[in-house]
N, C-alpha and C. Protein backbone atom coordinates (compact mmCIF):
# COMPACT_ATOMS: atom_id res chain seq x y z
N UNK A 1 -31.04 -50.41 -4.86
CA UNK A 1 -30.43 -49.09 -4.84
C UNK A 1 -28.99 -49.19 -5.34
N UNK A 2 -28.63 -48.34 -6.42
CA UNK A 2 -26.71 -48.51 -6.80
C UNK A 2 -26.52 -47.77 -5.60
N UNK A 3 -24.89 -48.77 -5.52
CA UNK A 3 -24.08 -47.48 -4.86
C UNK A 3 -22.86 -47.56 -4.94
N UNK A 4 -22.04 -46.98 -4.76
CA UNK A 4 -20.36 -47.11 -5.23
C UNK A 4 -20.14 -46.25 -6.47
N UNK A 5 -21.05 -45.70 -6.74
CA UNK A 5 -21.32 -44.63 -8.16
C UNK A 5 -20.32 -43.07 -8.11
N UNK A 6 -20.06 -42.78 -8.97
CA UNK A 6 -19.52 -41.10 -9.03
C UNK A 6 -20.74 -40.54 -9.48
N UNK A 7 -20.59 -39.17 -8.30
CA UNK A 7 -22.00 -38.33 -8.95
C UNK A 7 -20.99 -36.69 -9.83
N UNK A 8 -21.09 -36.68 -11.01
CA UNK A 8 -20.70 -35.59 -11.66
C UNK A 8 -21.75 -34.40 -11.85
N UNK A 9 -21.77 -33.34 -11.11
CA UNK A 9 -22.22 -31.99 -11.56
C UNK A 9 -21.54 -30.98 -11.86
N UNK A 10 -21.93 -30.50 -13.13
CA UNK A 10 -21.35 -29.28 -13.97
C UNK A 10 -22.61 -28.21 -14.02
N UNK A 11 -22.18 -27.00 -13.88
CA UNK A 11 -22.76 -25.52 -14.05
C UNK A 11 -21.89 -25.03 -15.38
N UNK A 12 -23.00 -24.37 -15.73
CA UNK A 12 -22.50 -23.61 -16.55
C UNK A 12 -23.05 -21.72 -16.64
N UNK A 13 -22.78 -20.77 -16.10
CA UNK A 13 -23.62 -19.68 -16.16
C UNK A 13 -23.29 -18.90 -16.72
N UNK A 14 -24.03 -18.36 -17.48
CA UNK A 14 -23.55 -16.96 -18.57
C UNK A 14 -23.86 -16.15 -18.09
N UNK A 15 -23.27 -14.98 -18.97
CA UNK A 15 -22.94 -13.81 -18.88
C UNK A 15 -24.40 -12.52 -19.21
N UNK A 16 -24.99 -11.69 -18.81
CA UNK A 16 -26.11 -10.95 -19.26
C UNK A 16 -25.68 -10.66 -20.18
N UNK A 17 -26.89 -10.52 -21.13
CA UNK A 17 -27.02 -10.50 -22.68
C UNK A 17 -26.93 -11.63 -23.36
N UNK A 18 -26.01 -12.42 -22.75
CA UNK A 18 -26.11 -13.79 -23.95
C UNK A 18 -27.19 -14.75 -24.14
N UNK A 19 -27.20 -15.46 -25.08
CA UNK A 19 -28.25 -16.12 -25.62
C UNK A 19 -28.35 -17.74 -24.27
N UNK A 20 -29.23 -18.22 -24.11
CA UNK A 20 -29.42 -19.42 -23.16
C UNK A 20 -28.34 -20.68 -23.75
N UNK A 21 -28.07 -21.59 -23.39
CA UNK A 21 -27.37 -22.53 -23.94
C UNK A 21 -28.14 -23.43 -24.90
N UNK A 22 -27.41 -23.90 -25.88
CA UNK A 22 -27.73 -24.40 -27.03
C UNK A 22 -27.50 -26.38 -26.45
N UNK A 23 -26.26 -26.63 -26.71
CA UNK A 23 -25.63 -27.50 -26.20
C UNK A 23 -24.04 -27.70 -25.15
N UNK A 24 -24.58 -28.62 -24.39
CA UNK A 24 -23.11 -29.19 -24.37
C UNK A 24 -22.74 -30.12 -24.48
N UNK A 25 -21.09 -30.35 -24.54
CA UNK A 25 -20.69 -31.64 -24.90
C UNK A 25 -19.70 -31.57 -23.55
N UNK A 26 -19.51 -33.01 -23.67
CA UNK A 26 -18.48 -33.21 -22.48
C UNK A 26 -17.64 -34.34 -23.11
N UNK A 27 -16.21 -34.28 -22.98
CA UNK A 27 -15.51 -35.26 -23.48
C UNK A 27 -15.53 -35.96 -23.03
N UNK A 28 -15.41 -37.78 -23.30
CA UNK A 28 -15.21 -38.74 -22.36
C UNK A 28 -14.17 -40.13 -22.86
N UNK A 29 -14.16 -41.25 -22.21
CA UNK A 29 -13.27 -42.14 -23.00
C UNK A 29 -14.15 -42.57 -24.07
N UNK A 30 -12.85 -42.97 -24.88
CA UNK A 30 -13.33 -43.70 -26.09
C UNK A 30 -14.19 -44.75 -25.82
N UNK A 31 -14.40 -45.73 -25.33
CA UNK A 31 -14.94 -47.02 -25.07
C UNK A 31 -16.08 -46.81 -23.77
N UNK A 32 -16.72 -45.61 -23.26
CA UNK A 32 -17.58 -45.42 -22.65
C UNK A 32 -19.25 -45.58 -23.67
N UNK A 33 -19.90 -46.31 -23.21
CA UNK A 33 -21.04 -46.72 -23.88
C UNK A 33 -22.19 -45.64 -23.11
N UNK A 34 -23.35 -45.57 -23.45
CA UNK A 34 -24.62 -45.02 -22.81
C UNK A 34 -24.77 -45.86 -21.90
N UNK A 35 -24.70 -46.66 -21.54
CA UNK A 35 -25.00 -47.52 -20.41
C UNK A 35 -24.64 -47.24 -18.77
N UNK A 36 -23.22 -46.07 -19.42
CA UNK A 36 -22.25 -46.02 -18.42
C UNK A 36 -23.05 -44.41 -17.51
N UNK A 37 -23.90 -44.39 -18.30
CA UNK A 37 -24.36 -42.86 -17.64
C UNK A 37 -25.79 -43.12 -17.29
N UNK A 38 -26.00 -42.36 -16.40
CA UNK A 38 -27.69 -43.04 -15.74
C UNK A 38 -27.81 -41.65 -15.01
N UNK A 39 -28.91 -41.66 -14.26
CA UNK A 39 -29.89 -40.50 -13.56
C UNK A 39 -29.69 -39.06 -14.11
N UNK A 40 -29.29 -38.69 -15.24
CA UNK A 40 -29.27 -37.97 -15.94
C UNK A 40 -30.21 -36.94 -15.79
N UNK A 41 -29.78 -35.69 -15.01
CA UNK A 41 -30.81 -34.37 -14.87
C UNK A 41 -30.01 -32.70 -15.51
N UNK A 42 -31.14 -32.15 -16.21
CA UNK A 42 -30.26 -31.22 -16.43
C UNK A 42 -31.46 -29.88 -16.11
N UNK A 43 -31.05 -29.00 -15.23
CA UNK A 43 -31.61 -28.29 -14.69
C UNK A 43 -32.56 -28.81 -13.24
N UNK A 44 -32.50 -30.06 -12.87
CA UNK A 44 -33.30 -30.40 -11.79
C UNK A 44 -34.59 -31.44 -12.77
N UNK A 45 -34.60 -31.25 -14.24
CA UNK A 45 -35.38 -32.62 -14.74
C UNK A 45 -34.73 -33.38 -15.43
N UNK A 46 -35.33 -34.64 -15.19
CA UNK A 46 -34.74 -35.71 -15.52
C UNK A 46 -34.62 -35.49 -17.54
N UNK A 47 -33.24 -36.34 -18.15
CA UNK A 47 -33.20 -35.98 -19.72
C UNK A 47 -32.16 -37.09 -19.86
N UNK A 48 -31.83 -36.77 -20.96
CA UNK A 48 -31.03 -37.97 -21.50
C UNK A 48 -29.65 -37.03 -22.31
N UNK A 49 -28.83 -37.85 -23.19
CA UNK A 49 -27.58 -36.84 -24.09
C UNK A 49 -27.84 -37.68 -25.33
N UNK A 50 -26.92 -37.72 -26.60
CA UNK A 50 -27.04 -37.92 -27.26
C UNK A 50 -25.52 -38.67 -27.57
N UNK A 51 -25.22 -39.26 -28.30
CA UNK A 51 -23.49 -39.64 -27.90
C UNK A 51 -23.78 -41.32 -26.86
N UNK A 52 -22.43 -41.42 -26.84
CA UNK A 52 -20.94 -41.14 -27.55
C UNK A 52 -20.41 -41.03 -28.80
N UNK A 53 -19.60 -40.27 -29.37
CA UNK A 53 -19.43 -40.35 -30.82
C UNK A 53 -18.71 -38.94 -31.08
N UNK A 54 -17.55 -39.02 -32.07
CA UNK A 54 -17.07 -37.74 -32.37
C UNK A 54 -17.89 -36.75 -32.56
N UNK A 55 -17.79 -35.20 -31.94
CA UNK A 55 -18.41 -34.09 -32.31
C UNK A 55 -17.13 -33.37 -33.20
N UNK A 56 -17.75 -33.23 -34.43
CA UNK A 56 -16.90 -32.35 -35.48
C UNK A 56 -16.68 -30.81 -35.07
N UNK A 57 -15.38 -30.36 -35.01
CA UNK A 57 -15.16 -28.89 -35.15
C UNK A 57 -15.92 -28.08 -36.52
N UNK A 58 -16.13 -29.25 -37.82
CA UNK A 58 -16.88 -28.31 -38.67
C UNK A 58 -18.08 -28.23 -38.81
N UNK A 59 -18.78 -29.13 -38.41
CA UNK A 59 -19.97 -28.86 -38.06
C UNK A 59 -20.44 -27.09 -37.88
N UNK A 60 -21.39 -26.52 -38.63
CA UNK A 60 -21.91 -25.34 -38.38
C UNK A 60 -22.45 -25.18 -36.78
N UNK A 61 -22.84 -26.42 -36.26
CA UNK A 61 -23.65 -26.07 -34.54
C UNK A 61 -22.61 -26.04 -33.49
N UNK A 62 -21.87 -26.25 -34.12
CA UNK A 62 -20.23 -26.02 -32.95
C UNK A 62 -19.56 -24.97 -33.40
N UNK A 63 -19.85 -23.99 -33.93
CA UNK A 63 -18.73 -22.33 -34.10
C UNK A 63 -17.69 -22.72 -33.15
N UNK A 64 -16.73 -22.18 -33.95
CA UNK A 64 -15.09 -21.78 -33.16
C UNK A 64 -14.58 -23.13 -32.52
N UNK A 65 -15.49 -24.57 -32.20
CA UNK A 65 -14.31 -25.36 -31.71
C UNK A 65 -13.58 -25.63 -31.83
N UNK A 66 -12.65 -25.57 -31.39
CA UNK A 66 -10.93 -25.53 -32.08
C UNK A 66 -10.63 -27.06 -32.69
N UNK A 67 -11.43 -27.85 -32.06
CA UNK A 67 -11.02 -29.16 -32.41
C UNK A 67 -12.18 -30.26 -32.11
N UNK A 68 -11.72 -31.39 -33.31
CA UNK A 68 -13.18 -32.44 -32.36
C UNK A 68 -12.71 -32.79 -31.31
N UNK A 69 -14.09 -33.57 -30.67
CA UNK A 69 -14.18 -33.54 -29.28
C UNK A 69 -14.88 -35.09 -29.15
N UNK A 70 -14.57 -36.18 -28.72
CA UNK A 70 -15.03 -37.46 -28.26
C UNK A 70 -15.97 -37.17 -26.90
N UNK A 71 -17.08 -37.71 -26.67
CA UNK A 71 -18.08 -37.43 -26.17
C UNK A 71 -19.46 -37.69 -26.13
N UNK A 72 -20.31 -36.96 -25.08
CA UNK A 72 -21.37 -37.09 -24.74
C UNK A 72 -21.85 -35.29 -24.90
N UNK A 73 -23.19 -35.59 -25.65
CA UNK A 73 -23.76 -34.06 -25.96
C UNK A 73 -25.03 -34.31 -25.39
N UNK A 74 -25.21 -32.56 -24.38
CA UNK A 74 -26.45 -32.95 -23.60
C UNK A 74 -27.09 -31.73 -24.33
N UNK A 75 -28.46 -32.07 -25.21
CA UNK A 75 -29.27 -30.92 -25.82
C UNK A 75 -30.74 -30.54 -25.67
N UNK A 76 -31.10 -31.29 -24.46
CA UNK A 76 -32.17 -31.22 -24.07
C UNK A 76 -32.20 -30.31 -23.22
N UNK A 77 -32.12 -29.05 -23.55
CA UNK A 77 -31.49 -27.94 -22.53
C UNK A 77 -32.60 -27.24 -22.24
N UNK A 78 -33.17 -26.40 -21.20
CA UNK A 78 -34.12 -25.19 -20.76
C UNK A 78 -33.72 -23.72 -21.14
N UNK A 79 -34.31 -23.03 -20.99
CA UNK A 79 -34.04 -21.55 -21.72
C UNK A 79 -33.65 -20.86 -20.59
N UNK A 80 -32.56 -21.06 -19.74
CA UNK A 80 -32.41 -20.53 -18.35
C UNK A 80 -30.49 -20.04 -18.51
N UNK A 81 -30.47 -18.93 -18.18
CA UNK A 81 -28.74 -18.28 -18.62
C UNK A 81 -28.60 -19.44 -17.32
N UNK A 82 -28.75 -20.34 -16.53
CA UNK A 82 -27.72 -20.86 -15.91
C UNK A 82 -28.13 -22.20 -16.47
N UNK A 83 -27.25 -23.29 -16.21
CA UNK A 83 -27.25 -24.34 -16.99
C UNK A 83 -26.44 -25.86 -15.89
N UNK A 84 -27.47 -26.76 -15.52
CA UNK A 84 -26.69 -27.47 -14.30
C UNK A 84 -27.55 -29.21 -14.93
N UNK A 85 -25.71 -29.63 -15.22
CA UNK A 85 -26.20 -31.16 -15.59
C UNK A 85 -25.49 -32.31 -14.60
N UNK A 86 -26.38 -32.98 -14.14
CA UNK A 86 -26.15 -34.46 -13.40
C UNK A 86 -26.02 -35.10 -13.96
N UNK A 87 -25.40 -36.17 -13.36
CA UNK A 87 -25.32 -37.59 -13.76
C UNK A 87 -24.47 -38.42 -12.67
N UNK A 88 -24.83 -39.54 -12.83
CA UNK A 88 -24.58 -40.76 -12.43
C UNK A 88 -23.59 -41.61 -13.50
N UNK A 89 -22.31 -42.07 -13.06
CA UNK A 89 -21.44 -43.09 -13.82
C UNK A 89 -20.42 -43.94 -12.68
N UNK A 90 -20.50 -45.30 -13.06
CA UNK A 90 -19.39 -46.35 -12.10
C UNK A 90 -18.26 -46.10 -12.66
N UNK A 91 -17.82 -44.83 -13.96
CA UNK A 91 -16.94 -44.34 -14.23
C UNK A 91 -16.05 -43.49 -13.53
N UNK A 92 -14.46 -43.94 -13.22
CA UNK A 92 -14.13 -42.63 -12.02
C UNK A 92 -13.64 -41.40 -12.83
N UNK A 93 -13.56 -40.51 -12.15
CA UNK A 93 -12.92 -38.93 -12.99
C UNK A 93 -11.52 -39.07 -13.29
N UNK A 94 -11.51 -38.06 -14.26
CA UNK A 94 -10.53 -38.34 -14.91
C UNK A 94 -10.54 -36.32 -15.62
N UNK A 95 -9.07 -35.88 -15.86
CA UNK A 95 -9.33 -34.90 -16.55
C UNK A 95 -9.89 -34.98 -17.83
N UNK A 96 -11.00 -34.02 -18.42
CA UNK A 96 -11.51 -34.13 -19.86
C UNK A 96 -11.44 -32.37 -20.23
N UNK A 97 -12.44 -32.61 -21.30
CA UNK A 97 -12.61 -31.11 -22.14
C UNK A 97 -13.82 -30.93 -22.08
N UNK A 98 -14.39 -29.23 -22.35
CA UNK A 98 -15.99 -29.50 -22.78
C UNK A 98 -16.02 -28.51 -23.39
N UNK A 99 -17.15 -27.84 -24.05
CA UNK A 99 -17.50 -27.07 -25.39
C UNK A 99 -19.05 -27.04 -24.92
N UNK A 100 -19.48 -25.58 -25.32
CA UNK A 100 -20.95 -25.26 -24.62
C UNK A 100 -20.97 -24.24 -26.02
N UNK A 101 -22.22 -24.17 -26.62
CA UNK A 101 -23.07 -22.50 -27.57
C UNK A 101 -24.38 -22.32 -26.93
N UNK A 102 -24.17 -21.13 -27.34
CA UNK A 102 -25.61 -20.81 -27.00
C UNK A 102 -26.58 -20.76 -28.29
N UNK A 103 -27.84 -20.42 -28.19
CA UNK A 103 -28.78 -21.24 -29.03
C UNK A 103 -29.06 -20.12 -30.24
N UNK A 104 -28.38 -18.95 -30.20
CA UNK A 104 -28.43 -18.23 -31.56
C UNK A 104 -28.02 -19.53 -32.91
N UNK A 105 -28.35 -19.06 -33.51
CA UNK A 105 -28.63 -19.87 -35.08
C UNK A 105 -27.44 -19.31 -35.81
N UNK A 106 -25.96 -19.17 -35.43
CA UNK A 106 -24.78 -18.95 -36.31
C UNK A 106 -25.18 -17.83 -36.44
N UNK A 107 -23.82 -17.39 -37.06
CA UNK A 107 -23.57 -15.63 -37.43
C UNK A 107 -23.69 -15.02 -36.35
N UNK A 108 -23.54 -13.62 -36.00
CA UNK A 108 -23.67 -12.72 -35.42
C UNK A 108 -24.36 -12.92 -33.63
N UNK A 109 -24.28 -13.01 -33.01
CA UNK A 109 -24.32 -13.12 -31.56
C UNK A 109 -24.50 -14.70 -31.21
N UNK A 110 -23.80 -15.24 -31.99
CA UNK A 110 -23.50 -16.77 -31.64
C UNK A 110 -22.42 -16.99 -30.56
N UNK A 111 -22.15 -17.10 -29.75
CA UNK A 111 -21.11 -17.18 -28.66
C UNK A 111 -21.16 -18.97 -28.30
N UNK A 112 -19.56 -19.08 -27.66
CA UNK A 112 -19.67 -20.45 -27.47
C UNK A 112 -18.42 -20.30 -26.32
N UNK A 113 -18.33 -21.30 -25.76
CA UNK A 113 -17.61 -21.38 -24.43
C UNK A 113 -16.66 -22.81 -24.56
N UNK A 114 -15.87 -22.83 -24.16
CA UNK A 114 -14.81 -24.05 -23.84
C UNK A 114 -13.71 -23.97 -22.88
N UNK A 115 -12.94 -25.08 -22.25
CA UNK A 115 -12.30 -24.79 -21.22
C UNK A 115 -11.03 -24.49 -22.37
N UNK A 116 -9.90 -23.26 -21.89
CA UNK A 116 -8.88 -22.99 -22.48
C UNK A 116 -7.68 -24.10 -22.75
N UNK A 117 -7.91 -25.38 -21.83
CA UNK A 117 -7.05 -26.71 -21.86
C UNK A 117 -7.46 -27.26 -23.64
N UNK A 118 -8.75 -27.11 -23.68
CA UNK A 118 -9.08 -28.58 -24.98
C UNK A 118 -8.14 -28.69 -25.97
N UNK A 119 -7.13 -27.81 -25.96
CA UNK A 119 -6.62 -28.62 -27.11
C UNK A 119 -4.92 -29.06 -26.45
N UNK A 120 -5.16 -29.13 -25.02
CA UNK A 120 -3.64 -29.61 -24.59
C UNK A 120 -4.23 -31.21 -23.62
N UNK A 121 -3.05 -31.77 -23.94
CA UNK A 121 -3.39 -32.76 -23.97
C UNK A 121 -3.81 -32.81 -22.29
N UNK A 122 -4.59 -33.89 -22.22
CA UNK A 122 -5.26 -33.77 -20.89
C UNK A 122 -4.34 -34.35 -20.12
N UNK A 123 -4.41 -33.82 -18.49
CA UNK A 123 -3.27 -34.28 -17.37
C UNK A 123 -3.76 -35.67 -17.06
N UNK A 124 -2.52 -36.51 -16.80
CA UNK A 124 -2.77 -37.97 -16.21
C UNK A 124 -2.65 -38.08 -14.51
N UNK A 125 -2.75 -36.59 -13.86
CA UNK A 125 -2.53 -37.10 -12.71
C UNK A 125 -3.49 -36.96 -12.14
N UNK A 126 -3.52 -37.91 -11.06
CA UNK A 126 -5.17 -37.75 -10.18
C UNK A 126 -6.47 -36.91 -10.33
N UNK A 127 -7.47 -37.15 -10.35
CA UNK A 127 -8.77 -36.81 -9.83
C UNK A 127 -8.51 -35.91 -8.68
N UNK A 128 -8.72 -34.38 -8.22
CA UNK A 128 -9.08 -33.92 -7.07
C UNK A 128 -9.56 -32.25 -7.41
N UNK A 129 -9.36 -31.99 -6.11
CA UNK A 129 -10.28 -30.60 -6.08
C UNK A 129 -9.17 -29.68 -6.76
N UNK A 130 -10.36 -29.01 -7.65
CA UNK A 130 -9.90 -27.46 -8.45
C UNK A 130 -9.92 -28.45 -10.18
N UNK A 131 -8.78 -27.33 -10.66
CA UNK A 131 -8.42 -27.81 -12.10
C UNK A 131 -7.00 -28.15 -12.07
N UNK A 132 -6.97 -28.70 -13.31
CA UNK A 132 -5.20 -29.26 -13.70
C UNK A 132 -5.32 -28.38 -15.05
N UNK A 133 -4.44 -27.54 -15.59
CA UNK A 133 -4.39 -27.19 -16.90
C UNK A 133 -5.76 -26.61 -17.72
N UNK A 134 -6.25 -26.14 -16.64
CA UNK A 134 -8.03 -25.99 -17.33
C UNK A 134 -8.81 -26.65 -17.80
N UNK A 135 -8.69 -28.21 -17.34
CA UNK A 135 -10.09 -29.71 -17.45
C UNK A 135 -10.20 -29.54 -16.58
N UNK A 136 -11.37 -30.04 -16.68
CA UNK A 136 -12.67 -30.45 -15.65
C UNK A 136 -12.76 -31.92 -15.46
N UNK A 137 -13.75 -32.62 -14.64
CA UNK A 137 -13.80 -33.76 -14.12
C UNK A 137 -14.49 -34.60 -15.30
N UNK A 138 -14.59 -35.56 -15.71
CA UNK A 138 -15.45 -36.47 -16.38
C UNK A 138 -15.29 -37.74 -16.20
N UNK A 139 -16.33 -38.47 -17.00
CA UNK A 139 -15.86 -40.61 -16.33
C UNK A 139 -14.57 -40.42 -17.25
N UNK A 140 -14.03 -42.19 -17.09
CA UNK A 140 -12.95 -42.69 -17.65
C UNK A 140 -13.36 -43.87 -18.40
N UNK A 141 -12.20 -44.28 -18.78
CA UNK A 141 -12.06 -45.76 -18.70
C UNK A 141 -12.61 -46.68 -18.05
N UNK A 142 -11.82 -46.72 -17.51
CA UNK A 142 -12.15 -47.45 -16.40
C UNK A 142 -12.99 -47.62 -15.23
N UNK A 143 -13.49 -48.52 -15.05
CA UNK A 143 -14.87 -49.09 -13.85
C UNK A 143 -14.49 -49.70 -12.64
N UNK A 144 -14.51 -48.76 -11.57
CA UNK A 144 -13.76 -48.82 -10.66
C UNK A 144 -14.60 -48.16 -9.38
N UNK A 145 -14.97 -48.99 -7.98
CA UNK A 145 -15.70 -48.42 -7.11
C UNK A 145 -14.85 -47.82 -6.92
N UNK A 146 -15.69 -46.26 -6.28
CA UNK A 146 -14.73 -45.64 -4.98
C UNK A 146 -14.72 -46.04 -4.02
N UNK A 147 -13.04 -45.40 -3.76
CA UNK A 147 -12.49 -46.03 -2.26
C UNK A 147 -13.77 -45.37 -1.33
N UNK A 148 -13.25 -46.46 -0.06
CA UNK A 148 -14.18 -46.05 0.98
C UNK A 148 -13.72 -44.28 1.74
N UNK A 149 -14.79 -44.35 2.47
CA UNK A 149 -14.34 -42.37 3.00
C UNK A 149 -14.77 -41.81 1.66
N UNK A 150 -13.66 -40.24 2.61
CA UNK A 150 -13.79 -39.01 1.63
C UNK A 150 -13.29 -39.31 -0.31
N UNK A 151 -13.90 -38.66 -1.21
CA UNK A 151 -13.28 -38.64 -2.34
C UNK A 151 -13.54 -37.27 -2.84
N UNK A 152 -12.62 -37.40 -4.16
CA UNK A 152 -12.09 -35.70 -4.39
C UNK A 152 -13.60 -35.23 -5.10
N UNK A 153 -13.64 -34.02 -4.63
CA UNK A 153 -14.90 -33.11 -4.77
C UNK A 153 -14.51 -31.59 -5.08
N UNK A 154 -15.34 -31.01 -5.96
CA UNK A 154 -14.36 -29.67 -6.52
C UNK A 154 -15.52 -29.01 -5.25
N UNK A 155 -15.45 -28.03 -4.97
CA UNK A 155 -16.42 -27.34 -3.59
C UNK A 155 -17.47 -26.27 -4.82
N UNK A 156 -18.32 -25.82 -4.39
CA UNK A 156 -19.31 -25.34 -5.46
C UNK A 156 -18.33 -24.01 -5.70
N UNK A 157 -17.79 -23.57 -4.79
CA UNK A 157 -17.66 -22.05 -5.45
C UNK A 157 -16.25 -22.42 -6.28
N UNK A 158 -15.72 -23.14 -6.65
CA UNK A 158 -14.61 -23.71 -7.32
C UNK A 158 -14.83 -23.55 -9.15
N UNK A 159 -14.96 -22.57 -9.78
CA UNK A 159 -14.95 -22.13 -11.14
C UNK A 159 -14.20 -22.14 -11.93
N UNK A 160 -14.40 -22.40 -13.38
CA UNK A 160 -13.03 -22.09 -14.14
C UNK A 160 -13.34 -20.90 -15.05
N UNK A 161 -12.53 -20.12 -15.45
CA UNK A 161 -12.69 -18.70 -16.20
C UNK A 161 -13.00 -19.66 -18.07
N UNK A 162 -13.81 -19.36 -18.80
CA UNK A 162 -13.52 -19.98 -19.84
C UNK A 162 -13.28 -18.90 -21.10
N UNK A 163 -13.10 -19.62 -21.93
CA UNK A 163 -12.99 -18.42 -23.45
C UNK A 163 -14.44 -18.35 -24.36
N UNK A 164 -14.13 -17.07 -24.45
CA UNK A 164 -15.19 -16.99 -25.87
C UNK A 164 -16.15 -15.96 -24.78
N UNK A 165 -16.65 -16.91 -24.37
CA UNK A 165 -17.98 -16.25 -23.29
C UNK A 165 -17.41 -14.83 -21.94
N UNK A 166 -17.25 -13.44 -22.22
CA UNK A 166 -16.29 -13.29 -21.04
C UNK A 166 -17.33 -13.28 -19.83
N UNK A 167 -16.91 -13.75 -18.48
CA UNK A 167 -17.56 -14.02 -17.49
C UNK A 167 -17.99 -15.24 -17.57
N UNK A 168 -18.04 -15.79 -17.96
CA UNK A 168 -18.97 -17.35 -18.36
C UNK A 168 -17.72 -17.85 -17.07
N UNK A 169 -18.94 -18.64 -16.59
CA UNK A 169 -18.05 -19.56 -15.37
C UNK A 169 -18.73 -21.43 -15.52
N UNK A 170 -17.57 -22.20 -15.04
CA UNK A 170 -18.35 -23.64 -14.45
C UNK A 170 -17.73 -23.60 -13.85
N UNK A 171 -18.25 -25.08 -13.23
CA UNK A 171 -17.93 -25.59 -12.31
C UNK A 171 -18.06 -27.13 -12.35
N UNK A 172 -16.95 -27.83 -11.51
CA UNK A 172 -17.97 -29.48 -11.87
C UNK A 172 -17.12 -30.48 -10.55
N UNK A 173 -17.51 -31.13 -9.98
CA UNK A 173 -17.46 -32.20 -8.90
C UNK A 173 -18.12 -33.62 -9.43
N UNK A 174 -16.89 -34.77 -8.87
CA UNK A 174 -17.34 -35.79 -8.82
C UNK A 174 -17.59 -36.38 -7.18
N UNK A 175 -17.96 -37.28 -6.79
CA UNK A 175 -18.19 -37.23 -5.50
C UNK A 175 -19.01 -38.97 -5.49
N UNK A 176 -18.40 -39.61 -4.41
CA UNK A 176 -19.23 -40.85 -4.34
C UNK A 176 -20.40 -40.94 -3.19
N UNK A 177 -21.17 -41.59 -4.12
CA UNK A 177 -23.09 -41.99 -3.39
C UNK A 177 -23.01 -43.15 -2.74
């Protein structure tokens, strides 16, 4: 059985009328391998991402990202306006960025979501509950058990307002197993 692990869950829920989610990406460190991510569920079944590796702002399947994004892209998605990905990493949190579309095919009711931080540089101070500058939680660098006891956990009803999408909410907690 692992243990000493960070468990990361992110929501993502849209807004009525919009299209289901297409993808997301989640930023992470440079030097994070696939290895570093395990039990991977998105919606309650088990899936995998695609990444690590720059995601291009010009890319046509990313509309409006303001910028690339280093990362992990999860596209094995369900047709459900709410959107909830797990995972498992011995990676601890760290502030990152993320970038979500929904699955219209470009042009005209293509909508896409991102936290309003991604293009400021991300905060270096601690891991804990809520946001810093509008990031969210993701691994790091560095491979590092958690301390023993409590560790920082965002609480479920803990949301961030994002752009593009209006109403579009997440949410995301790391938490040790």
């Amino acid at each position: 059985m692992k243990t000493g692990y960070w468990n990361y869950d992110y929501t993502l829920a849209l807004p009525e009328g919009g299209g289901a989610t297409s993808h997301f990406i989640l930023e992470t460190s440079l030097d994070l391998t696939a290895a570093d991510i395990f039990d991977v569920y998105i919606n309650g079944q088990s899936s995998s991402f695609d990444g690590p590796q720059t995601w291009l702002a010009t890319e046509p399947s990313n509309p409006g990202l303001p910028g690339d994004i280093y990362g992990i892209k999860f596209d094995d998605l369900t047709e459900t306006m709410t959107l909830r990905i797990n995972f498992n990493s011995y990676r601890v949190p760290v502030w990152a960025d993320f970038y979500a579309k929904d699955g219209n095919a470009g042009g005209q009711g293509t909508n896409a979501a991102w936290n309003t931080g991604l293009l400021v540089a991300d905060p270096t101070v601690a891991a804990g509950n809520g946001t810093i500058n509008n990031h969210i939680l993701a691994p790091d660098t560095e491979i590092v058990q958690p301390p023993p006891g409590p560790t920082p956990e965002l609480p479920p009803g803990a949301l961030l307002l994002l752009t593009l999408i209006p109403a579009a909410w997440a949410g995301g907690r790391a938490k040790k197993k």
